[in-house]
N, C-alpha and C. Protein backbone atom coordinates (compact mmCIF):
# COMPACT_ATOMS: atom_id res chain seq x y z
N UNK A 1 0.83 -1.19 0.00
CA UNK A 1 0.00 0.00 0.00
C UNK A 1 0.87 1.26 0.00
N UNK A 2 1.99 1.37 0.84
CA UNK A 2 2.70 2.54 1.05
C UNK A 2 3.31 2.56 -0.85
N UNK A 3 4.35 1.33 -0.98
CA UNK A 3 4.53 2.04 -2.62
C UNK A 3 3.28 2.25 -3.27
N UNK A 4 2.72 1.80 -3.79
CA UNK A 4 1.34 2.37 -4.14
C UNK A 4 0.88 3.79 -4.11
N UNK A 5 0.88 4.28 -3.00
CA UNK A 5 1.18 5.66 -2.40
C UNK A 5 1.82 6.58 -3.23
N UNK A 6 3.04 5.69 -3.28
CA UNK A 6 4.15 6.59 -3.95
C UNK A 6 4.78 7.33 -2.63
N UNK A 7 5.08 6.66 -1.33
CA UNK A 7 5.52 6.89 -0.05
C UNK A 7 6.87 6.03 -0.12
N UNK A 8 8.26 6.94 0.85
CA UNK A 8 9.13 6.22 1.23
C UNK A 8 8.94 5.72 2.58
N UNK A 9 9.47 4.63 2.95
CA UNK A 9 9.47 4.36 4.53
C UNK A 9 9.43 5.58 5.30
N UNK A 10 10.75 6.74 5.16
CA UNK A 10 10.67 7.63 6.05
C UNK A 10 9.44 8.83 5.82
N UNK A 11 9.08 8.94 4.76
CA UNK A 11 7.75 9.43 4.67
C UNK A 11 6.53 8.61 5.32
N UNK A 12 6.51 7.60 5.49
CA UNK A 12 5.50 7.04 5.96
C UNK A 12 5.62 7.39 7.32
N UNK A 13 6.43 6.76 7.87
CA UNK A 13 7.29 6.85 9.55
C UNK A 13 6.91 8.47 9.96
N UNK A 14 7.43 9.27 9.21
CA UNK A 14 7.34 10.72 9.67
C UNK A 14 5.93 11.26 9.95
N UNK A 15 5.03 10.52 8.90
CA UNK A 15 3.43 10.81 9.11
C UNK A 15 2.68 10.54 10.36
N UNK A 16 3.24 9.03 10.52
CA UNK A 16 3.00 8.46 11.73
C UNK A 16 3.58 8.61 13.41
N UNK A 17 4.57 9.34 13.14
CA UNK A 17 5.65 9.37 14.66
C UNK A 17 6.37 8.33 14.77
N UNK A 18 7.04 7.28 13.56
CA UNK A 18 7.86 6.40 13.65
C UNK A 18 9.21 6.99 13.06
N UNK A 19 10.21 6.65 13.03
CA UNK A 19 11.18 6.05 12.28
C UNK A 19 11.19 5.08 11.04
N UNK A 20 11.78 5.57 10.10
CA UNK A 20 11.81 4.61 8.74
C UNK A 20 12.30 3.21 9.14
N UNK A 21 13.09 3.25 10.54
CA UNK A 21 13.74 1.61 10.94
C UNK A 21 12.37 0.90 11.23
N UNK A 22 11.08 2.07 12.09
CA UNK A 22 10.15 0.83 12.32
C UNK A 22 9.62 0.85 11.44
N UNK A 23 8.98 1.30 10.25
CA UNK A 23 8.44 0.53 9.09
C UNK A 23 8.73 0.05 9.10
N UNK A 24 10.03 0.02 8.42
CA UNK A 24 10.87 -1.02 7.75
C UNK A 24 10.45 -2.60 8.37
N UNK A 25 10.68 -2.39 9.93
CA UNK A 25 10.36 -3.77 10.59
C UNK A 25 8.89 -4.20 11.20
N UNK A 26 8.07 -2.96 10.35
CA UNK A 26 6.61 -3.44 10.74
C UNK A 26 5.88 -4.17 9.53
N UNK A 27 7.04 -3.89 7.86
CA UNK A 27 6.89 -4.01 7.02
C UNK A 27 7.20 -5.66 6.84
N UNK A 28 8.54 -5.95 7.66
CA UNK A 28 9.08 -7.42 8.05
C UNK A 28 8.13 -7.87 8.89
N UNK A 29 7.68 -7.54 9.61
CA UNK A 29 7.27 -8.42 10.16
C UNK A 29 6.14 -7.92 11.19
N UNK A 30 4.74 -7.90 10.59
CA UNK A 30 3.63 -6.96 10.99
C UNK A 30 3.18 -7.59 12.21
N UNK A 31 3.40 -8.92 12.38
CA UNK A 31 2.43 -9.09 13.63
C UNK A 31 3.18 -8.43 14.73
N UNK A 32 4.37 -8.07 14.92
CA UNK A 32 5.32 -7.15 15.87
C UNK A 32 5.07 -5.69 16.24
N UNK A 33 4.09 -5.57 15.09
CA UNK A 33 3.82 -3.79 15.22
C UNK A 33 2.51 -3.51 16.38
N UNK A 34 1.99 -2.43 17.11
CA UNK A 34 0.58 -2.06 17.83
C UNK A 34 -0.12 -1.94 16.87
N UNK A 35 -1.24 -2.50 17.50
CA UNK A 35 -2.77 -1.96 17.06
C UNK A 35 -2.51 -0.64 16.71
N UNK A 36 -1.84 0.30 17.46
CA UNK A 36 -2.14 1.52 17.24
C UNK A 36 -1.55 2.20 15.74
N UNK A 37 0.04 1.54 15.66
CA UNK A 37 0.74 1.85 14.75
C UNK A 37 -0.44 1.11 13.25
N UNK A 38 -0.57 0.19 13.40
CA UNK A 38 -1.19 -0.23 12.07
C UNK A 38 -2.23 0.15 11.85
N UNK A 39 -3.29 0.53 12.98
CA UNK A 39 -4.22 1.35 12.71
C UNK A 39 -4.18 2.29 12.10
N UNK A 40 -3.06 3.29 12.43
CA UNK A 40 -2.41 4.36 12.06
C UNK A 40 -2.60 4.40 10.75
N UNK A 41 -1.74 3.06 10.29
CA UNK A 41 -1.07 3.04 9.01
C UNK A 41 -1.90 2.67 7.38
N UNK A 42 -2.85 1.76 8.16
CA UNK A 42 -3.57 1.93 7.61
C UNK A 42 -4.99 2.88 7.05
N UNK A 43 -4.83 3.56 7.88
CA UNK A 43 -6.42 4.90 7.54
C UNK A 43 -5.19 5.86 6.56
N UNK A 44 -3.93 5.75 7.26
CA UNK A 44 -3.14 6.94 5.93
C UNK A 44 -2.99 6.34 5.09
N UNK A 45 -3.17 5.33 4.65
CA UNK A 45 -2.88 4.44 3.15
C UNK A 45 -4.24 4.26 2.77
N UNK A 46 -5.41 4.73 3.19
CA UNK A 46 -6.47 4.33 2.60
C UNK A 46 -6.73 2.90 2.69
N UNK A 47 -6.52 2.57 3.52
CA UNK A 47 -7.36 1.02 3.71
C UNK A 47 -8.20 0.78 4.76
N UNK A 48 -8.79 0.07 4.76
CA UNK A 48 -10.17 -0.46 5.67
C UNK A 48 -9.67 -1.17 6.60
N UNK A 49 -9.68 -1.27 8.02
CA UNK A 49 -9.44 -2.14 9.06
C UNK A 49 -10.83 -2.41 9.49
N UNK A 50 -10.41 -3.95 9.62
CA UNK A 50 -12.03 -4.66 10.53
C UNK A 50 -11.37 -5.68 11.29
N UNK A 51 -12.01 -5.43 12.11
CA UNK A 51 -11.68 -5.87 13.82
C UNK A 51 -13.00 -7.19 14.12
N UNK A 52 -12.61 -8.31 13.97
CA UNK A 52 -13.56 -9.29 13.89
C UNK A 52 -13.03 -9.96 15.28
N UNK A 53 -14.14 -10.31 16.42
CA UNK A 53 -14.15 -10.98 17.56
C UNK A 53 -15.35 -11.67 18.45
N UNK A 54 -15.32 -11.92 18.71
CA UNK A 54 -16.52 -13.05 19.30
C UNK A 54 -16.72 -12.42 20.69
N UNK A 55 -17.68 -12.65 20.82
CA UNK A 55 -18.33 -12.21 22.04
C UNK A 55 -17.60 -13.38 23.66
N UNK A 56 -17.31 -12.79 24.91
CA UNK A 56 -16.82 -13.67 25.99
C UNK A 56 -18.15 -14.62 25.96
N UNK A 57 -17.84 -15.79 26.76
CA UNK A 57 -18.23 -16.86 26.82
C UNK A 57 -18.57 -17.20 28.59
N UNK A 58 -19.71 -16.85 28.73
CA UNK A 58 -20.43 -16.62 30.53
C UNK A 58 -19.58 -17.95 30.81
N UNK A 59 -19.24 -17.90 32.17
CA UNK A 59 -18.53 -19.18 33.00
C UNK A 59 -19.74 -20.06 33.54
N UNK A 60 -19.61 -21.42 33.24
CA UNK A 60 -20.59 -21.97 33.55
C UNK A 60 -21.25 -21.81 35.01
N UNK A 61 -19.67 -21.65 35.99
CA UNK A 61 -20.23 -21.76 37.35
C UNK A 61 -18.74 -20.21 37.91
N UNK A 62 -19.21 -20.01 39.22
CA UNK A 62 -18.70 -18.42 39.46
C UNK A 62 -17.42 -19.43 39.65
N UNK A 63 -16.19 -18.47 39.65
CA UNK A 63 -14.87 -18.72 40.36
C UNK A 63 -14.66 -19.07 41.43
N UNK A 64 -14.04 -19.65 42.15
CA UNK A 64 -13.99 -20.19 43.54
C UNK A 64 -13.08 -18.50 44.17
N UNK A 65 -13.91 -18.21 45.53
CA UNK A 65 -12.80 -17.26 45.95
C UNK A 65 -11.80 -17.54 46.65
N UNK A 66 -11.02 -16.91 47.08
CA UNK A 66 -9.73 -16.30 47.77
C UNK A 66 -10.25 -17.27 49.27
N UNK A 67 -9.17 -18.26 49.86
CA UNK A 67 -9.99 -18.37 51.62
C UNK A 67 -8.34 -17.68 52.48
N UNK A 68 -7.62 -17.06 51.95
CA UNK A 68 -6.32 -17.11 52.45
C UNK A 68 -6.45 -16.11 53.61
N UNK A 69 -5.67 -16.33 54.53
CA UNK A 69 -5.92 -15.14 55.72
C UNK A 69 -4.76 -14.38 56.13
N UNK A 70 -4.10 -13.54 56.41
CA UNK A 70 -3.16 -12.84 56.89
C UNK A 70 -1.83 -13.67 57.53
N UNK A 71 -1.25 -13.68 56.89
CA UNK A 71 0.49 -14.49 56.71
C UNK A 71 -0.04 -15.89 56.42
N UNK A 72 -0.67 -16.17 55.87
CA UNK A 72 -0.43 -17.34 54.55
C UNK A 72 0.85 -16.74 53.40
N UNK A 73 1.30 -18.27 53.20
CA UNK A 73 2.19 -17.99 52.32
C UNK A 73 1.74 -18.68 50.76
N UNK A 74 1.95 -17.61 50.17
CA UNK A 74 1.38 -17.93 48.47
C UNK A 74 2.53 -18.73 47.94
């Protein structure tokens, strides 16, 4: 997307508050980068992010609590 652009790494980086080194290595290797950075990166490149997740899953039965009392050792 960035060539596409017609963007260098450090043009990209500079848009964003990175360094051309972290493109470079968000470019190697994206699952390493934040949500935030690729979020980023993507709305300035014109692309669509979708965030697909499933809803939590109720616990069948509550958690057992805590019975520990003052100088127990964990």
């Amino acid at each position: 997307m960035r060539n596409h652009r017609g963007l260098t790494q450090a043009q990209l980086g500079s848009l964003i508050g990175v360094s051309q080194k972290r493109i470079a290595r968000i470019e190697a290797d994206p699952a390493k980068a934040s949500f935030d950075q690729i979020s980023k990166l993507v709305v300035l490149l014109g692309g669509d992010l979708v965030v697909v997740g499933k809803a939590p899953v109720a616990a069948s039965k509550p958690a057992a609590k805590a019975t520990s009392k003052p100088g127990d050792n964990w």
